[in-house]
C-alpha atoms as a PDB file:
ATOM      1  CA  UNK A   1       0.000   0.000   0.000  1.00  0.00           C
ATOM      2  CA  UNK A   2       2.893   2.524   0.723  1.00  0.00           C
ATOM      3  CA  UNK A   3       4.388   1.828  -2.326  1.00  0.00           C
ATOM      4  CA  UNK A   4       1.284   2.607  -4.230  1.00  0.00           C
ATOM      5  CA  UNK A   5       0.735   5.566  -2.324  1.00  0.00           C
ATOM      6  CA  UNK A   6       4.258   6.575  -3.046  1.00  0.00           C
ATOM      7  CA  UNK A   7       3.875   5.702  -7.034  1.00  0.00           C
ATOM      8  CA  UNK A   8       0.488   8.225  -6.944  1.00  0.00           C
ATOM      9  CA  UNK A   9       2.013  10.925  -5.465  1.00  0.00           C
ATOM     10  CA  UNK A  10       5.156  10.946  -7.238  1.00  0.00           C
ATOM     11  CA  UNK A  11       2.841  12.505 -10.180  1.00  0.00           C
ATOM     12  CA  UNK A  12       2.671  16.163  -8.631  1.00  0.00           C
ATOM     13  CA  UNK A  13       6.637  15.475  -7.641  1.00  0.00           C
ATOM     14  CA  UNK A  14       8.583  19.047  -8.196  1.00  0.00           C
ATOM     15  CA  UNK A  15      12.448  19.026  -8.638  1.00  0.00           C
ATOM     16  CA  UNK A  16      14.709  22.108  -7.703  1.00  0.00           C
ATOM     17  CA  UNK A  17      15.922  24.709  -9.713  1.00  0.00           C
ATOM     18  CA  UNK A  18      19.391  25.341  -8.619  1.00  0.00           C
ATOM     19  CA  UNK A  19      19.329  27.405  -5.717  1.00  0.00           C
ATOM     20  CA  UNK A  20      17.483  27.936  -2.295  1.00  0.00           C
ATOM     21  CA  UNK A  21      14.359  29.992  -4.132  1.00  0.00           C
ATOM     22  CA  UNK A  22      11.272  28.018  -5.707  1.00  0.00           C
ATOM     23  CA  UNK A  23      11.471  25.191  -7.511  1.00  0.00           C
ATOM     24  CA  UNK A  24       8.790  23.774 -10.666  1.00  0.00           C
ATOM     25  CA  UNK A  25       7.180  21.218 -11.388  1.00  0.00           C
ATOM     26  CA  UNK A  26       8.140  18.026 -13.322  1.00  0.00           C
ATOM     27  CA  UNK A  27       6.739  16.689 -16.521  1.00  0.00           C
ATOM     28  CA  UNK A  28       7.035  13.093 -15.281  1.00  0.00           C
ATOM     29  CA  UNK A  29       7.928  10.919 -11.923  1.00  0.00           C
ATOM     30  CA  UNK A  30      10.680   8.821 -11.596  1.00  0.00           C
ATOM     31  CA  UNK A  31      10.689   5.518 -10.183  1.00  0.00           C
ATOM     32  CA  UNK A  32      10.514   5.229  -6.291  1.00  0.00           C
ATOM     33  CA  UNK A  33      13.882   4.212  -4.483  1.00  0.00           C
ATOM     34  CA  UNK A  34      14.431   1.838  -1.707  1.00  0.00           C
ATOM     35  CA  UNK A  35      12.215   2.669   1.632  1.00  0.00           C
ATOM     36  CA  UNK A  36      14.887   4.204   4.531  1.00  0.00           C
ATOM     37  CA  UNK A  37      12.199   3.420   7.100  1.00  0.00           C
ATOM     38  CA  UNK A  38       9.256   0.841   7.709  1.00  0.00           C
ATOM     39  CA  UNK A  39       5.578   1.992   8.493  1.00  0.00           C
ATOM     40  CA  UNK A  40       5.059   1.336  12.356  1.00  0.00           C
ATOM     41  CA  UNK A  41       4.354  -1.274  14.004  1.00  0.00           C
ATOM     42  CA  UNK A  42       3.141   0.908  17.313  1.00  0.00           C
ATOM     43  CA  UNK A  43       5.059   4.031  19.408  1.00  0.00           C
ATOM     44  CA  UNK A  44       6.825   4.567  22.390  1.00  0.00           C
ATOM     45  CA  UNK A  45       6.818   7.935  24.013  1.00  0.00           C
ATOM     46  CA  UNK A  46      10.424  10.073  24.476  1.00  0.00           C
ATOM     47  CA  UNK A  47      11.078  11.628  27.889  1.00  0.00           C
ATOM     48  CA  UNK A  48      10.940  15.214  27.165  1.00  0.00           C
ATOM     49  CA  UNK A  49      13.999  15.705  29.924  1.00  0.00           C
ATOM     50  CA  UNK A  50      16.852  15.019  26.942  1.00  0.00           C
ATOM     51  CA  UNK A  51      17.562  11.973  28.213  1.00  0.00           C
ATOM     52  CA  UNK A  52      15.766  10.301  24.832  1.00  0.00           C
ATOM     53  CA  UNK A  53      14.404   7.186  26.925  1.00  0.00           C
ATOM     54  CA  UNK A  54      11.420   5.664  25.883  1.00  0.00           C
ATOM     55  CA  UNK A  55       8.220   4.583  28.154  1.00  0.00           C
ATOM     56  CA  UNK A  56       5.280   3.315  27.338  1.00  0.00           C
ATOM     57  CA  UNK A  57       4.929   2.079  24.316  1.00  0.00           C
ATOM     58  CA  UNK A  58       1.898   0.373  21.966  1.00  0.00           C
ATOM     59  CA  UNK A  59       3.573  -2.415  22.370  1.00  0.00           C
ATOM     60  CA  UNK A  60       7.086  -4.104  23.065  1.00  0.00           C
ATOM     61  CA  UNK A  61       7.687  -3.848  18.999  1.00  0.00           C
ATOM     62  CA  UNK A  62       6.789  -0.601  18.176  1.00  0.00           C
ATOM     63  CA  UNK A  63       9.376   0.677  16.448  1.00  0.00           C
ATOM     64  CA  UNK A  64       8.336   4.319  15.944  1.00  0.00           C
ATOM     65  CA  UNK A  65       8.252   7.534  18.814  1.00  0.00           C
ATOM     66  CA  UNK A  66       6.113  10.434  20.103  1.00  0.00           C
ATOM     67  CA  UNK A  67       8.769  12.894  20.897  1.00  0.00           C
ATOM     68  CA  UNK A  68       6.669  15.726  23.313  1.00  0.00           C
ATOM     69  CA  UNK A  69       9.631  18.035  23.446  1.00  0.00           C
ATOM     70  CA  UNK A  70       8.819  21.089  26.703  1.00  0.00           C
ATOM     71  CA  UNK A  71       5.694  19.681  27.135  1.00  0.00           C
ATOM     72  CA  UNK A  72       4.775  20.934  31.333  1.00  0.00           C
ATOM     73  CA  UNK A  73       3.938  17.685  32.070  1.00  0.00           C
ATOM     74  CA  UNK A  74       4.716  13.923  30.119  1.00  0.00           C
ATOM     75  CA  UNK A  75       1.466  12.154  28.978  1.00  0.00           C
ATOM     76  CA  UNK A  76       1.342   9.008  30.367  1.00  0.00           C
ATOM     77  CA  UNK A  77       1.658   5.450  29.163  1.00  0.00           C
ATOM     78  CA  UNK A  78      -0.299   4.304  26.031  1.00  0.00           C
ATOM     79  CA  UNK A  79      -3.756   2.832  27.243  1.00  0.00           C
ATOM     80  CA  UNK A  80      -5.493   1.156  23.815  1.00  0.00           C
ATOM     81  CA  UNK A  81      -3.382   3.576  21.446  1.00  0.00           C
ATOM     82  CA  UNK A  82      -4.003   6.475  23.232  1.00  0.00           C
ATOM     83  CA  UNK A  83      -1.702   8.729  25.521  1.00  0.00           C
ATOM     84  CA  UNK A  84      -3.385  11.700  26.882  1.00  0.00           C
ATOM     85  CA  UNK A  85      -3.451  14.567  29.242  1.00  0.00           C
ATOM     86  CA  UNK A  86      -4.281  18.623  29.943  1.00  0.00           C
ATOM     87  CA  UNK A  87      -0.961  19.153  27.483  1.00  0.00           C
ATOM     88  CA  UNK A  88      -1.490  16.707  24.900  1.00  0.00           C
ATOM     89  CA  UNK A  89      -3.368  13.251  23.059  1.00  0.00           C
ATOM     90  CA  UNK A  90      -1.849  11.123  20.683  1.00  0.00           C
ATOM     91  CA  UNK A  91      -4.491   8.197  19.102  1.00  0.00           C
ATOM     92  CA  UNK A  92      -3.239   5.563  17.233  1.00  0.00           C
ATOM     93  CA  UNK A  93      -5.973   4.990  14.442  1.00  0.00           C
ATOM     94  CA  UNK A  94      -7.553   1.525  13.370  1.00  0.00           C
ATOM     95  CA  UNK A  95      -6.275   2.244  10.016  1.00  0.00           C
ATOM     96  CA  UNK A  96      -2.381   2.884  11.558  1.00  0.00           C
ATOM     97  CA  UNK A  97      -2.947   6.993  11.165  1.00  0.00           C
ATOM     98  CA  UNK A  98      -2.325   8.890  14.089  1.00  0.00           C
ATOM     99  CA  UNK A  99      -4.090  12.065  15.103  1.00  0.00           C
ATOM    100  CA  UNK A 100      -2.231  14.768  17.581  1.00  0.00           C
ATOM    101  CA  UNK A 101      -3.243  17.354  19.281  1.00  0.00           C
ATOM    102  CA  UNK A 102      -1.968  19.938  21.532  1.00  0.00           C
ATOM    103  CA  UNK A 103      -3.689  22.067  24.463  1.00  0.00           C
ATOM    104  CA  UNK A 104      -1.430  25.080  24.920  1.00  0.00           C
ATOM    105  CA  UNK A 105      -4.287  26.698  27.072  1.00  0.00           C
ATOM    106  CA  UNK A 106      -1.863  26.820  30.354  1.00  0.00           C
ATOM    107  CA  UNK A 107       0.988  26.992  28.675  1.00  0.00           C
ATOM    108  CA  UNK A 108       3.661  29.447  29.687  1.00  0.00           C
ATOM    109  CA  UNK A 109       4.496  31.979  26.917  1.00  0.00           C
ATOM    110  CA  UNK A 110       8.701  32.101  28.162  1.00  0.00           C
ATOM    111  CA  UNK A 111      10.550  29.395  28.612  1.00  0.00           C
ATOM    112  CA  UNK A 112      14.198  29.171  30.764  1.00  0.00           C
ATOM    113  CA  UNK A 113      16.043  26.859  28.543  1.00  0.00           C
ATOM    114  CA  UNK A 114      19.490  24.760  29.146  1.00  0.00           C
ATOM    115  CA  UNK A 115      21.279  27.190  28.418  1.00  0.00           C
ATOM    116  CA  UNK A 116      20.171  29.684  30.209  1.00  0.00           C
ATOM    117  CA  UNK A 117      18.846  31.613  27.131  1.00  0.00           C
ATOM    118  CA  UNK A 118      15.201  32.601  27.966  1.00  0.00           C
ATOM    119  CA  UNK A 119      12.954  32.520  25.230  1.00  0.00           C
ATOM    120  CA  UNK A 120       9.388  31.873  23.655  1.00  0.00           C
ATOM    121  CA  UNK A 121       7.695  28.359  24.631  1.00  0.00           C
ATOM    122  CA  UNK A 122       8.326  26.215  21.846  1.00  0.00           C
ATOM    123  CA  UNK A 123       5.886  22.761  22.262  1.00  0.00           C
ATOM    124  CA  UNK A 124       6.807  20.230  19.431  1.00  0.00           C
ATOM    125  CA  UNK A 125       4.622  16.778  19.207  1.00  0.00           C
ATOM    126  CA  UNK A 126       6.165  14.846  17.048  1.00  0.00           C
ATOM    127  CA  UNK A 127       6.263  11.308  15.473  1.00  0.00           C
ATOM    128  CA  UNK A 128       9.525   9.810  14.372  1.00  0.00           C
ATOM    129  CA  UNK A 129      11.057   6.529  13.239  1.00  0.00           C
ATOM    130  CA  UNK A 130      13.120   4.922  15.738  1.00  0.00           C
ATOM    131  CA  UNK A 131      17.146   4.862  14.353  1.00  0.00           C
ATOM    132  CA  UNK A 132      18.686   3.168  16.974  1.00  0.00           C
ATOM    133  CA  UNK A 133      19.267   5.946  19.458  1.00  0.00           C
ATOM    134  CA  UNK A 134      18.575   5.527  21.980  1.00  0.00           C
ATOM    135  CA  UNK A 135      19.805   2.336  21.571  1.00  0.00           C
ATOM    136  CA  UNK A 136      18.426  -0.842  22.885  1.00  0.00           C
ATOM    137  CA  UNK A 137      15.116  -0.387  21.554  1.00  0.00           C
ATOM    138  CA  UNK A 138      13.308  -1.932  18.155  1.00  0.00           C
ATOM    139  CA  UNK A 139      14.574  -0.070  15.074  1.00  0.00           C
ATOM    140  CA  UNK A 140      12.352   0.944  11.421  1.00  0.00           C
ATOM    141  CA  UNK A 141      15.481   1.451   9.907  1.00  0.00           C
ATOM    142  CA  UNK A 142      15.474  -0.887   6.645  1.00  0.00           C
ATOM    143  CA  UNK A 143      19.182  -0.766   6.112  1.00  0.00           C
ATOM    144  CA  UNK A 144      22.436   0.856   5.749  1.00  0.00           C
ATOM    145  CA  UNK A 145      22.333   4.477   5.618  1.00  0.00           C
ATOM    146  CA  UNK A 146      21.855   6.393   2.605  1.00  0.00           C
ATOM    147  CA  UNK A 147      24.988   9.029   1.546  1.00  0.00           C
ATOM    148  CA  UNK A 148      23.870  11.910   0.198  1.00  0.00           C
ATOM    149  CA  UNK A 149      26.955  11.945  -2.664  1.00  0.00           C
ATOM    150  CA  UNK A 150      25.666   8.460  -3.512  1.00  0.00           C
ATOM    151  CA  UNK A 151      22.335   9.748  -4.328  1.00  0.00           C
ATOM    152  CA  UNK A 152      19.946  10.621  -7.387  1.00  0.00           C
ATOM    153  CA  UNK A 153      17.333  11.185  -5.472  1.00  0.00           C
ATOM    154  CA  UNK A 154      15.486  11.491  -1.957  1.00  0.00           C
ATOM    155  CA  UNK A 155      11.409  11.006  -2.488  1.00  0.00           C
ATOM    156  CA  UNK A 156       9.359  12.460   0.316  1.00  0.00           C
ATOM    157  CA  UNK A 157       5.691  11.747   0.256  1.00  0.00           C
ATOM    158  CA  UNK A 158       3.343  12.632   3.492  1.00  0.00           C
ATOM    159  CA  UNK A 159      -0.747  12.754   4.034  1.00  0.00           C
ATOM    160  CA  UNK A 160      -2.137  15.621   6.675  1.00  0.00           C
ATOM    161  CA  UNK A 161      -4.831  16.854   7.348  1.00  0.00           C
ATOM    162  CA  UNK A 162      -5.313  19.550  10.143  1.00  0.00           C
ATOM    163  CA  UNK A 163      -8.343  19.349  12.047  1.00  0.00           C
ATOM    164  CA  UNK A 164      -8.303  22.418  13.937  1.00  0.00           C
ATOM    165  CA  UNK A 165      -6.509  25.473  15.256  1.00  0.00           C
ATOM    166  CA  UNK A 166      -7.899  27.325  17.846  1.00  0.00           C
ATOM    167  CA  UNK A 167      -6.428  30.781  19.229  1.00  0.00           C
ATOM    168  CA  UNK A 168      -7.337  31.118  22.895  1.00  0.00           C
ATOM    169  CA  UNK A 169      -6.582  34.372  23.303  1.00  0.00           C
ATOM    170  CA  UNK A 170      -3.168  36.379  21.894  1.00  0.00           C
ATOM    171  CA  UNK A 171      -1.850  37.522  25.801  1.00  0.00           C
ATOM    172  CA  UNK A 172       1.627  35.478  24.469  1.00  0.00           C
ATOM    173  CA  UNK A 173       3.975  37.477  22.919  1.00  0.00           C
ATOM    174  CA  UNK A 174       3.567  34.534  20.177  1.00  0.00           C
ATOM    175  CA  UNK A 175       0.634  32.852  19.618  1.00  0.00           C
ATOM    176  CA  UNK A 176       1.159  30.417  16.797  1.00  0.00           C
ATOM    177  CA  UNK A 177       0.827  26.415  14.885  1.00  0.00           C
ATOM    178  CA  UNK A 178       3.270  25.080  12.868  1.00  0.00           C
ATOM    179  CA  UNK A 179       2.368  21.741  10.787  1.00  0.00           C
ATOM    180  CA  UNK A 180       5.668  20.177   9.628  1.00  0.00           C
ATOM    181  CA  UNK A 181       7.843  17.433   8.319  1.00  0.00           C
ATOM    182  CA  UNK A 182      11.245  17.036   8.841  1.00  0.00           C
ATOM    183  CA  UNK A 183      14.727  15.132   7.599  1.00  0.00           C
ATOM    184  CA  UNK A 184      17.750  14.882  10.044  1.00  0.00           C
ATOM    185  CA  UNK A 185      21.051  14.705   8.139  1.00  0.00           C
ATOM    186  CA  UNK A 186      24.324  13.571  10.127  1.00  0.00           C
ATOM    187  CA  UNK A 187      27.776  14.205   9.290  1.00  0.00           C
ATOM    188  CA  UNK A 188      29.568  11.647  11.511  1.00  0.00           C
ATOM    189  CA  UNK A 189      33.077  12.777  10.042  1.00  0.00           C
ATOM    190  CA  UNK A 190      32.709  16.016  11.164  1.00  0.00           C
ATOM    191  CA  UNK A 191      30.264  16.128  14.181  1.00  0.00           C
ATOM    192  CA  UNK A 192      27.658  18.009  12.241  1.00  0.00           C
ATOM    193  CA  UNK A 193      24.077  17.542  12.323  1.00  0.00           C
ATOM    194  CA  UNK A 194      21.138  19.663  10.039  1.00  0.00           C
ATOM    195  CA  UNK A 195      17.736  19.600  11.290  1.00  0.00           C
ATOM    196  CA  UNK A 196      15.465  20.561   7.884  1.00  0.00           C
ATOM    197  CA  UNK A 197      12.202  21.109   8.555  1.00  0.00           C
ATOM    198  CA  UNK A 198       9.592  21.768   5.994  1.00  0.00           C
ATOM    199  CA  UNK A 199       7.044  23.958   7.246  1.00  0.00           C
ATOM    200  CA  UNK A 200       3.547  22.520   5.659  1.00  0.00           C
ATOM    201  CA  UNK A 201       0.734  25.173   7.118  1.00  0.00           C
ATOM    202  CA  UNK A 202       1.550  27.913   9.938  1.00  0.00           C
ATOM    203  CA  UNK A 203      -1.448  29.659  11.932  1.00  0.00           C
ATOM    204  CA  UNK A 204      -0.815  32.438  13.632  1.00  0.00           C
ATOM    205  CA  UNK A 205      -2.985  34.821  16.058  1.00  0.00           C
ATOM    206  CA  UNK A 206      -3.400  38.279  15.035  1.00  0.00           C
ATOM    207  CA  UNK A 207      -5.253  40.022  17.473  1.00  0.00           C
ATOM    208  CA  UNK A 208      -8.848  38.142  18.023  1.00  0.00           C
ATOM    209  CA  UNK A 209      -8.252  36.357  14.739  1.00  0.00           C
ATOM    210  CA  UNK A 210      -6.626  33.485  13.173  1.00  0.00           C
ATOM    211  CA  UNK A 211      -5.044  33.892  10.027  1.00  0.00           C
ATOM    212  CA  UNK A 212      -2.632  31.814   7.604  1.00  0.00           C
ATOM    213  CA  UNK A 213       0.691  32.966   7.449  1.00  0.00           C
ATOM    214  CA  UNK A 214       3.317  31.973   4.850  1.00  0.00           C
ATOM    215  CA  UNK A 215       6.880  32.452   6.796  1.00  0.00           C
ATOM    216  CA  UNK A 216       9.791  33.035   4.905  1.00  0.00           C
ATOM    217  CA  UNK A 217      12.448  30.150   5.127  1.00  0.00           C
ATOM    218  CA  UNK A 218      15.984  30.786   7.523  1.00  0.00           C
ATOM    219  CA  UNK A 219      18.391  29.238   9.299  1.00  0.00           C
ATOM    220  CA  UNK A 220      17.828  28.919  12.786  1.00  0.00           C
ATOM    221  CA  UNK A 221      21.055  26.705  13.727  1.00  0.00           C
ATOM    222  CA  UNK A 222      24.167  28.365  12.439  1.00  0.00           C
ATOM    223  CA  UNK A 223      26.637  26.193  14.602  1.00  0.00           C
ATOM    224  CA  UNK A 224      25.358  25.835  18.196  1.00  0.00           C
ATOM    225  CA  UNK A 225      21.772  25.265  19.269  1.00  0.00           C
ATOM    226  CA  UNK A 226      21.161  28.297  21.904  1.00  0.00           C
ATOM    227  CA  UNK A 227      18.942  26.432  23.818  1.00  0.00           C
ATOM    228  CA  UNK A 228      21.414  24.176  24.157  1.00  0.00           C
ATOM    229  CA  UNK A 229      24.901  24.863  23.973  1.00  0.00           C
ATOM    230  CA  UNK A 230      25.042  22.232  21.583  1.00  0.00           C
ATOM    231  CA  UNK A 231      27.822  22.401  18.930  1.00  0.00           C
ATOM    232  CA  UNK A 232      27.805  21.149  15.747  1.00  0.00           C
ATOM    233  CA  UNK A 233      24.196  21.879  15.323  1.00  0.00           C
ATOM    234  CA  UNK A 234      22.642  23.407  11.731  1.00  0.00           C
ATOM    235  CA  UNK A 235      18.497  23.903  11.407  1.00  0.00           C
ATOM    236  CA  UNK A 236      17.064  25.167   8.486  1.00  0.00           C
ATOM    237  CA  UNK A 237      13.022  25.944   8.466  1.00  0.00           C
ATOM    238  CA  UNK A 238      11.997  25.880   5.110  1.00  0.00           C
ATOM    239  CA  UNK A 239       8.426  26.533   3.505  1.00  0.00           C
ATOM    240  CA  UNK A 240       6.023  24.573   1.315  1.00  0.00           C
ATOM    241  CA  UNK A 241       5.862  27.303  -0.595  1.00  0.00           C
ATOM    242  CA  UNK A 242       9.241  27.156  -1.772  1.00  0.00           C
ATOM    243  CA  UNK A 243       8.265  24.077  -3.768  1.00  0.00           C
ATOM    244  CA  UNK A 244       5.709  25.672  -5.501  1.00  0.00           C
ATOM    245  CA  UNK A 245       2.721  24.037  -3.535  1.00  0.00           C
ATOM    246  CA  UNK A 246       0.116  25.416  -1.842  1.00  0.00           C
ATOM    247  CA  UNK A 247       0.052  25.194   2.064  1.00  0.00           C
ATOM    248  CA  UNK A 248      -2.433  23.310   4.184  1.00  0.00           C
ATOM    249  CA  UNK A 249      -6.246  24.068   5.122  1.00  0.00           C
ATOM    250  CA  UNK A 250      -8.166  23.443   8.253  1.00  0.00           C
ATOM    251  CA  UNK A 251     -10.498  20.533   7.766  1.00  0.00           C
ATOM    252  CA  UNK A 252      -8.604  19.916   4.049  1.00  0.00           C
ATOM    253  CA  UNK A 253      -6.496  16.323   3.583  1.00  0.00           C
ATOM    254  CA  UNK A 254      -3.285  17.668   1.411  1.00  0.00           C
ATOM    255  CA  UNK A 255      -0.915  15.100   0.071  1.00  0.00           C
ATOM    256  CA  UNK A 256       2.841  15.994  -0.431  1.00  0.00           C
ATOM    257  CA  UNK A 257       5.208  14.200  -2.755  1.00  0.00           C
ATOM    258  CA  UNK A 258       8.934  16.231  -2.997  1.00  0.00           C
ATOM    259  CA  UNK A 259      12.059  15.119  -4.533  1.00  0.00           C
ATOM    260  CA  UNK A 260      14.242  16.602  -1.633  1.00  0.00           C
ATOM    261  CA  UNK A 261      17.600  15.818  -2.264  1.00  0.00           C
ATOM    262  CA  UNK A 262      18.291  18.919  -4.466  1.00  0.00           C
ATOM    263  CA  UNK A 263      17.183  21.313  -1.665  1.00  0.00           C
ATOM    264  CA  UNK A 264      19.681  19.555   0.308  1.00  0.00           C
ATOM    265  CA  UNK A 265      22.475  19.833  -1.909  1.00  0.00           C
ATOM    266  CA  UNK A 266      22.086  23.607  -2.183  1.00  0.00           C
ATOM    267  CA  UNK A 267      21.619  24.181   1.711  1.00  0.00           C
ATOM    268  CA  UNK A 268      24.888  22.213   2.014  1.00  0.00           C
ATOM    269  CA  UNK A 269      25.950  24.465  -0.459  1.00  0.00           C
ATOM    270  CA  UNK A 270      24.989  27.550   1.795  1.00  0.00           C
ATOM    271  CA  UNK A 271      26.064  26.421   4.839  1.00  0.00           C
ATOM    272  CA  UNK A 272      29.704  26.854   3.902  1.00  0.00           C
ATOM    273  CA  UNK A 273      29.561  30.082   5.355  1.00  0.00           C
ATOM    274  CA  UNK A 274      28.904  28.983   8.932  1.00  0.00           C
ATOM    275  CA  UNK A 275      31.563  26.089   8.112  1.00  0.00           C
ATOM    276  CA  UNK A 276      29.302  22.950   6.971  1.00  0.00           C
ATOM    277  CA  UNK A 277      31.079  20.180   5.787  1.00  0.00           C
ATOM    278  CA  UNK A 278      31.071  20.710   2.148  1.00  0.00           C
ATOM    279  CA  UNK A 279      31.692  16.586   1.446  1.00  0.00           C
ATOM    280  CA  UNK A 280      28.478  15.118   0.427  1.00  0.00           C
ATOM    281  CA  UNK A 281      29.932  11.499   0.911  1.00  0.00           C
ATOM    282  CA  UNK A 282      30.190  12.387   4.701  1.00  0.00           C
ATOM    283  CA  UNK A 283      26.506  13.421   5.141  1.00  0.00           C
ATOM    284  CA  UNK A 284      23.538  10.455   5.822  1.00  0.00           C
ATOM    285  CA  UNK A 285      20.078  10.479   6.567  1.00  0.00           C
ATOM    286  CA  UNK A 286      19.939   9.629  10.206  1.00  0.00           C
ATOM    287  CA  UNK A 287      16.654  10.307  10.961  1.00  0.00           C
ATOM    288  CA  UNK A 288      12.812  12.167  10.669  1.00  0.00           C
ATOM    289  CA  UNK A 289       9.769  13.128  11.928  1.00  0.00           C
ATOM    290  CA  UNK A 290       6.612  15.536  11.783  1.00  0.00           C
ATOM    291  CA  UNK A 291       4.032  16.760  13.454  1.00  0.00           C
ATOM    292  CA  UNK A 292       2.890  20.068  15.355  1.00  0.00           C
ATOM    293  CA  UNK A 293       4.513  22.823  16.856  1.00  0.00           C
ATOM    294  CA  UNK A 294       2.619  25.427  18.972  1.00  0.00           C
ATOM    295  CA  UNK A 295       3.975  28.580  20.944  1.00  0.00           C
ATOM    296  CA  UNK A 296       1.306  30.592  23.126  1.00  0.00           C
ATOM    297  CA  UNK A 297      -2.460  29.965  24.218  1.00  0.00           C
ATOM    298  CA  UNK A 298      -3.745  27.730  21.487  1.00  0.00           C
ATOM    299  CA  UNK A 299      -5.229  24.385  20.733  1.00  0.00           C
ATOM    300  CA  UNK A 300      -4.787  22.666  17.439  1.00  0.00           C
ATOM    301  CA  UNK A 301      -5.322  19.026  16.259  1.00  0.00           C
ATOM    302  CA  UNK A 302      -4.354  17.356  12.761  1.00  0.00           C
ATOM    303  CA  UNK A 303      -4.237  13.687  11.111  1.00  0.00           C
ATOM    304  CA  UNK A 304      -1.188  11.744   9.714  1.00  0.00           C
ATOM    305  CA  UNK A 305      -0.735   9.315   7.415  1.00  0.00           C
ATOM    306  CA  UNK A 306       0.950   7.467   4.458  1.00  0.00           C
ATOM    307  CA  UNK A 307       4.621   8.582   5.324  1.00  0.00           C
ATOM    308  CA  UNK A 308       7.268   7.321   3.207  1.00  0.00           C
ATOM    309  CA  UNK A 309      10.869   8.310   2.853  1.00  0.00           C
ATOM    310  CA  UNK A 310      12.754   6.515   0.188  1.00  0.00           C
ATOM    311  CA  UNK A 311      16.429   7.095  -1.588  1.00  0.00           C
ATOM    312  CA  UNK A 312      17.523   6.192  -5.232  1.00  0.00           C
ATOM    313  CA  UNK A 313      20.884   5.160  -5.669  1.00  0.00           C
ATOM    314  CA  UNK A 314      23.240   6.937  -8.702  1.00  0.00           C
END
């Protein structure tokens, strides 16, 4: 079934243009590549303290995560695929979709970070493939990792439909839902990590209204997370719209099918001025995951399904 869905969608595929603007559409899809990760088989649930360990779970073989990343308080273990509580609910479908939602009613608008950097609460609720780390735990990894410099192409394809986005009042300084997908490339050789993520849909609070908002794409990891301290760290938020595609609607399924392994190369590209590794040969899909992202009082809920992630060899 993935593969068909994969197949279908690679008909609205776009391919990029040669730099980090839009890109157009192709006259005709290529043929799919080799799966880098399995559909799940259930979830475990990621301590939202950094420590990455799992609790939880669907089942003792799930092989995928919820990451709840500054959620004020975990949701509990999964009771008949669902995990919920004032913050958050994750339900596994029949079907294997999974709806989220987030309740960011009482949630603080600053946050006092690691690093001592105070800043805007940031909520993510996320699902990702699990890669092995932490370790110890069932992978839906389906092989060796792919290298970017050994690649034609990276074929993205993703089913969401938002359900709702509701603004409970603007008191936050930012009041605002993001709906996104996103690819984690490592650099082993050089200690580098990028975090893309491709915005999908972004609400935003504008006085007593709710309006869509198109953000421009940036880099918001030039080196060293500042949450963190981290080194080594590279994020780059990037829009929908930059693929010539229109973003999503409340109450609207949108399908997504991107060739992204283009975008990559030119962000690499880029990133030479904050010192990325230039080698494509050193740099590997390690990871991925979407979901939600909210910041202020709001409440928002959307449905996933029909991810796929696959890589052609040269």
């Amino acid at each position: 079934m993935r593969k068909a869905v994969l197949v279908a969608a690679m008909a609205v595929l776009v391919l990029f243009t040669g730099s980090t603007g839009p890109l157009r559409s192709a006259a005709a899809a290529p043929p799919a590549g080799r799966e880098l990760f399995s559909p799940p088989t259930g979830f475990w649930i990621m301590r939202s303290d950094g420590s990455n360990a799992l609790y939880g779970p669907t089942s003792a073989s799930a092989d995928w995560t919820v990451a709840q990343w500054n959620i004020p308080t975990e949701l509990p273990t999964f009771q008949n695929g669902v995990t919920q509580n004032q913050f958050a609910r994750v339900s596994i479908e029949a079907d294997g979709s999974v709806t989220l939602s987030q309740y960011g009613d009482a949630l603080s608008c600053r946050k006092q970070y690691a690093s001592g950097m105070s800043d805007v609460h940031e909520f993510d609720l996320f699902l990702r493939p699990n890669n092995g780390t932490p370790p110890g735990y069932p992978k839906a990894t389906t092989g060796p990792s792919a290298r970017l410099g050994e690649l034609s192409h990276i074929f993205h394809a993703i089913e969401v439909e938002p359900r709702s986005v509701e603004a409970k009042d603007a008191s936050c300084q930012v009041t605002k839902a993001v709906f996104l997908t996103a690819i984690v490339l490592a650099n082993p050789s050089k200690r580098q990590t990028i975090f893309y993520q491709l915005r999908l849909g972004a609400f935003t609070a504008i006085g007593s209204s709710l309006s869509s908002i198109n953000l421009p794409p940036f880099w918001f990891g030039k080196g060293t997370d500042p949450r963190t301290a981290r080194t080594g760290y590279f994020g780059y938020d990037d829009s929908i719209s930059s693929y010539e595609q229109e973003p999503v609607a409340i109450n609207k399924p949108s399908k997504f099918a991107l060739d992204l392994l283009p975008r990559f190369t030119a962000l690499i590209r880029e990133g030479a001025q904050f010192e990325l590794d230039q080698n494509l040969s050193h740099w590997i899909i390690s990871g991925a995951y979407h979901g939600e992202i909210v910041w202020g009082h709001i409440r928002v809920s959307s449905h996933w399904q029909n991810f796929s992630l696959a890589a052609q060899q040269k």
